[in-house]
N, C-alpha and C. Protein backbone atom coordinates (compact mmCIF):
# COMPACT_ATOMS: atom_id res chain seq x y z
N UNK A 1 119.51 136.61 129.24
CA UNK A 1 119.13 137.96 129.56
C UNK A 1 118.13 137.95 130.71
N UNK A 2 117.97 139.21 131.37
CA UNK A 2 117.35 139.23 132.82
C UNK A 2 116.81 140.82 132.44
N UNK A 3 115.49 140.87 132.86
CA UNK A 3 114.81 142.23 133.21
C UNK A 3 114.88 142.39 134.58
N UNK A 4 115.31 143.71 135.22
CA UNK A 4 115.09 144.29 136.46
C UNK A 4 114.00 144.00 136.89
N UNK A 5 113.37 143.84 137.83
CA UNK A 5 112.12 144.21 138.56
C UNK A 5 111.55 145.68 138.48
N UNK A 6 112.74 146.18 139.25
CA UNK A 6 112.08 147.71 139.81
C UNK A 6 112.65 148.58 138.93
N UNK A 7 113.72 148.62 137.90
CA UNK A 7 114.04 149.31 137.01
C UNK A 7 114.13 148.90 135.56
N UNK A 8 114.57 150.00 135.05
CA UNK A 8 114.32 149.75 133.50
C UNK A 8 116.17 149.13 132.78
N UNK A 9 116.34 148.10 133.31
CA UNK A 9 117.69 147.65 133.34
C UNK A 9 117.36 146.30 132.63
N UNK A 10 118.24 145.87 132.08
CA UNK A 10 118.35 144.47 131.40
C UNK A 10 120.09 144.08 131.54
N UNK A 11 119.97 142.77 131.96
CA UNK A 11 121.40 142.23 132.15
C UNK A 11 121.79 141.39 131.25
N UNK A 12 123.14 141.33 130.62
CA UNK A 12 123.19 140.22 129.23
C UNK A 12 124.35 139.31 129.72
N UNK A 13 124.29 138.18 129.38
CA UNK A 13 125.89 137.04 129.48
C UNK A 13 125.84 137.27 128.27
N UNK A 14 127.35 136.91 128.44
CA UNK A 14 128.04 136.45 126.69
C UNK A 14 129.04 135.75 126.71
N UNK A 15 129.39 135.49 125.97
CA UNK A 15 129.99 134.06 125.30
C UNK A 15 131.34 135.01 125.43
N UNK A 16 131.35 136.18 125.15
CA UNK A 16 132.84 136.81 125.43
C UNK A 16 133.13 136.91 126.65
N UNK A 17 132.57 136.48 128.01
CA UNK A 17 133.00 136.28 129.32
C UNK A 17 132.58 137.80 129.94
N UNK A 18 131.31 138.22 129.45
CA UNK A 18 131.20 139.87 130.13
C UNK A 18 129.83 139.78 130.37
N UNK A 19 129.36 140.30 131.43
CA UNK A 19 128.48 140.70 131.75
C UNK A 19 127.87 142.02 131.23
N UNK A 20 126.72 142.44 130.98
CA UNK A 20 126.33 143.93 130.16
C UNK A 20 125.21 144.08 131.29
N UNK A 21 125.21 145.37 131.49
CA UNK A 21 123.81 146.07 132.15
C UNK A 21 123.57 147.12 131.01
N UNK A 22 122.57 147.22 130.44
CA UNK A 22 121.32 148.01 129.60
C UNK A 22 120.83 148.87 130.22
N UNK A 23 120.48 150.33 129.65
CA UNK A 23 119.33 150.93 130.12
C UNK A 23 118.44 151.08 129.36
N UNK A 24 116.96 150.24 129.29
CA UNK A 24 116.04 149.89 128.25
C UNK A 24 115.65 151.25 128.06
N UNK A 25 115.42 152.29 128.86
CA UNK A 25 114.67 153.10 128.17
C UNK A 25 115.43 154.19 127.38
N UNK A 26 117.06 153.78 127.98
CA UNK A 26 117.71 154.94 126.54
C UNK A 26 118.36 154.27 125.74
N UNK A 27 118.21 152.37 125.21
CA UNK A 27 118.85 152.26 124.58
C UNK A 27 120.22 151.73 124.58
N UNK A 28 120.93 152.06 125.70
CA UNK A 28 122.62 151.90 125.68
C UNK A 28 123.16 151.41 126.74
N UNK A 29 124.39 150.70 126.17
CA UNK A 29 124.86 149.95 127.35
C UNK A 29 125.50 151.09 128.38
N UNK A 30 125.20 150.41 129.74
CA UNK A 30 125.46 151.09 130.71
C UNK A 30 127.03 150.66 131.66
N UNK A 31 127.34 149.54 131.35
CA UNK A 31 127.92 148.96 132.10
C UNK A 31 128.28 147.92 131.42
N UNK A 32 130.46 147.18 131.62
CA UNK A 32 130.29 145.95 130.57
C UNK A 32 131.39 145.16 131.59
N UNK A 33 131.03 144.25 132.18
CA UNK A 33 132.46 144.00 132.92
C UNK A 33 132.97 142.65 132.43
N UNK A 34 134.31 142.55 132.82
CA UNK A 34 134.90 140.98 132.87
C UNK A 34 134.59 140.14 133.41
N UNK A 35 133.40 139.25 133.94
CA UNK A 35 133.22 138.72 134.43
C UNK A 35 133.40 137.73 135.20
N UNK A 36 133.96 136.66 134.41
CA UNK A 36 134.60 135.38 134.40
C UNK A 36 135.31 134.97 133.53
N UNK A 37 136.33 133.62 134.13
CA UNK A 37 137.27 133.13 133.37
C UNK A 37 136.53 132.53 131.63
N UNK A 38 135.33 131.81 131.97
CA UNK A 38 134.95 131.96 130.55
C UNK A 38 133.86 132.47 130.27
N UNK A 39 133.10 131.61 129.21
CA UNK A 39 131.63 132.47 128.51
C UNK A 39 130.84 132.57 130.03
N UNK A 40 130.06 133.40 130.21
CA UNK A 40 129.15 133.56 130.99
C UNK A 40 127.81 133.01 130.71
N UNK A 41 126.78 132.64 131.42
CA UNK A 41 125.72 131.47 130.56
C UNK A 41 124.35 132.27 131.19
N UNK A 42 124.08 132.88 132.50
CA UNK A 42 122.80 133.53 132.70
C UNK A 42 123.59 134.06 133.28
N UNK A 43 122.77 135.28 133.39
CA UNK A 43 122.12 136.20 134.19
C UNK A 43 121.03 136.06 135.63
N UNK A 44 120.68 136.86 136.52
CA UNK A 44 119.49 137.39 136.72
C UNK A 44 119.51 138.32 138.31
N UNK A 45 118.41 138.96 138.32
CA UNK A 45 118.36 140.11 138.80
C UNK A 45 117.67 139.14 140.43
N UNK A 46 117.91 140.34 141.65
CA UNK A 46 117.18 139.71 142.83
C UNK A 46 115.72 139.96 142.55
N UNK A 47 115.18 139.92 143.68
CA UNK A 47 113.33 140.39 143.89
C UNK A 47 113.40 141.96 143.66
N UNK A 48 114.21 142.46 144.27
CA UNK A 48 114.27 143.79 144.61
C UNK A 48 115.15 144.34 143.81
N UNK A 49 115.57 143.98 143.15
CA UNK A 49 116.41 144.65 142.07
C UNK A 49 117.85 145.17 142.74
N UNK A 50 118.19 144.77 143.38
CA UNK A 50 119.82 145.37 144.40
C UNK A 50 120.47 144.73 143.96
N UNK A 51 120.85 143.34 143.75
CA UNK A 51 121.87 141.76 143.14
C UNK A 51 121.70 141.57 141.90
N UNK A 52 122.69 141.46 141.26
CA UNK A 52 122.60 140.61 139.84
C UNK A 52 123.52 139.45 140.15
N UNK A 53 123.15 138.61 139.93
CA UNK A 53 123.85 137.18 139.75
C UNK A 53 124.16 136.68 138.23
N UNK A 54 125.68 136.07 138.23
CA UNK A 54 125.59 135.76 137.13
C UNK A 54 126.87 133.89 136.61
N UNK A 55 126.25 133.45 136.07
CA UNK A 55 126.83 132.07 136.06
C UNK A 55 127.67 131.65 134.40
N UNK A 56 128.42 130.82 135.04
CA UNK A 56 129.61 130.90 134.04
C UNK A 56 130.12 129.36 133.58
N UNK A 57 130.31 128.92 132.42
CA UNK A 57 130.42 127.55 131.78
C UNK A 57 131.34 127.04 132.65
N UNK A 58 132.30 127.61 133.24
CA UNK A 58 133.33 126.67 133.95
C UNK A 58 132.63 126.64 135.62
N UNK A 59 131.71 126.98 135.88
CA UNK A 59 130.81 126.20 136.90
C UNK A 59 131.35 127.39 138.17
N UNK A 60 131.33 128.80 137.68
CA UNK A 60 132.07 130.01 138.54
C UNK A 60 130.20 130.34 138.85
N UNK A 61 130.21 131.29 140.11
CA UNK A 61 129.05 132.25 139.72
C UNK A 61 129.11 133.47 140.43
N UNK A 62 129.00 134.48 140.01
CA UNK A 62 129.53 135.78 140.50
C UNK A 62 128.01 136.68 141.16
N UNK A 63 128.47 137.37 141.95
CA UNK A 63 127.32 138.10 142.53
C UNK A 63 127.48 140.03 142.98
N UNK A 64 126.55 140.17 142.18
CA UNK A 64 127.09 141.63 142.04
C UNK A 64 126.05 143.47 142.94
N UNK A 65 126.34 143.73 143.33
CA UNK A 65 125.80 144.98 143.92
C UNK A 65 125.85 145.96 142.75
N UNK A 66 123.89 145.72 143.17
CA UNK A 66 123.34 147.04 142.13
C UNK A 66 123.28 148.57 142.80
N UNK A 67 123.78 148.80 144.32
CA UNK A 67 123.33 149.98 145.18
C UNK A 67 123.51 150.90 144.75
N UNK A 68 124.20 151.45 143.53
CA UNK A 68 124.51 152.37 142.78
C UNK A 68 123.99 152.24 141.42
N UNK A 69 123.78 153.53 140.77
CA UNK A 69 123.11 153.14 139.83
C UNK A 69 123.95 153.48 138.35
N UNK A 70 125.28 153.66 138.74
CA UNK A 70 126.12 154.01 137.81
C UNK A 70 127.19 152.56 137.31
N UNK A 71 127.27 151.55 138.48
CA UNK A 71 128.37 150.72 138.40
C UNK A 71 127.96 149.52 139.30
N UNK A 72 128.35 148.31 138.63
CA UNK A 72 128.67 147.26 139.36
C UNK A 72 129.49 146.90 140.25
N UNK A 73 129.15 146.70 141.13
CA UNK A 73 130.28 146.47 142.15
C UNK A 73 130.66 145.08 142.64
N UNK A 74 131.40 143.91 142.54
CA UNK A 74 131.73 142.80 142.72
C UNK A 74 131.87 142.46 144.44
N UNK A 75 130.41 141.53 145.01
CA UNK A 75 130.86 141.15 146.17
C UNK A 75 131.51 140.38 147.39
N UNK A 76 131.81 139.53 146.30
CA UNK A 76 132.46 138.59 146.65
C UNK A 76 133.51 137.81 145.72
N UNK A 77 133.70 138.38 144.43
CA UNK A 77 134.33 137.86 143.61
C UNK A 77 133.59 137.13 142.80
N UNK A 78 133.90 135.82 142.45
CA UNK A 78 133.76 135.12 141.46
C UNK A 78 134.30 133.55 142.14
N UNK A 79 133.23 132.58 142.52
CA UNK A 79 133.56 130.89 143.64
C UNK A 79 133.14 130.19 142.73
N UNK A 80 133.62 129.44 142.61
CA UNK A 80 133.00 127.72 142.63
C UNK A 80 131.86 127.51 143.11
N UNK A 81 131.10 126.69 142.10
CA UNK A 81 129.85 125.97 142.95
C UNK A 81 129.66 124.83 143.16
């Protein structure tokens, strides 16, 4: 799990291969995507709160645009590291 910086957001991996964005102060998930081919293993947020990054058991790591505050947006997919 990852706390935002500048917002009240929390990011979750899971073992079901999804990424979750939270909104701590109401409680509910905001956002749940497919992430990767498997479990997802961290999270975490940039300095500035715009990127979530997120890393995956089969050695994937995905990088995601926060510029909206409704949806994740995938920027490059999902590479090899």
């Amino acid at each position: 799990m990852a706390f935002s910086p500048v917002r009240p957001w929390l990011a979750s991996a899971s073992a079901d291969r999804t990424v979750r964005r939270w909104d701590v102060d109401r409680g509910r998930e905001r956002q749940s995507l497919e992430a990767h081919p498997n479990a997802v293993r961290c999270v975490a947020f940039s300095r500035e709160g715009r990127w979530l990054a997120s890393g995956s058991s089969d050695n994937t790591v995905g990088d995601w645009s926060l510029l909206t505050t409704d949806s994740l947006r995938p920027t490059g997919g999902i590479s090899a590291s």
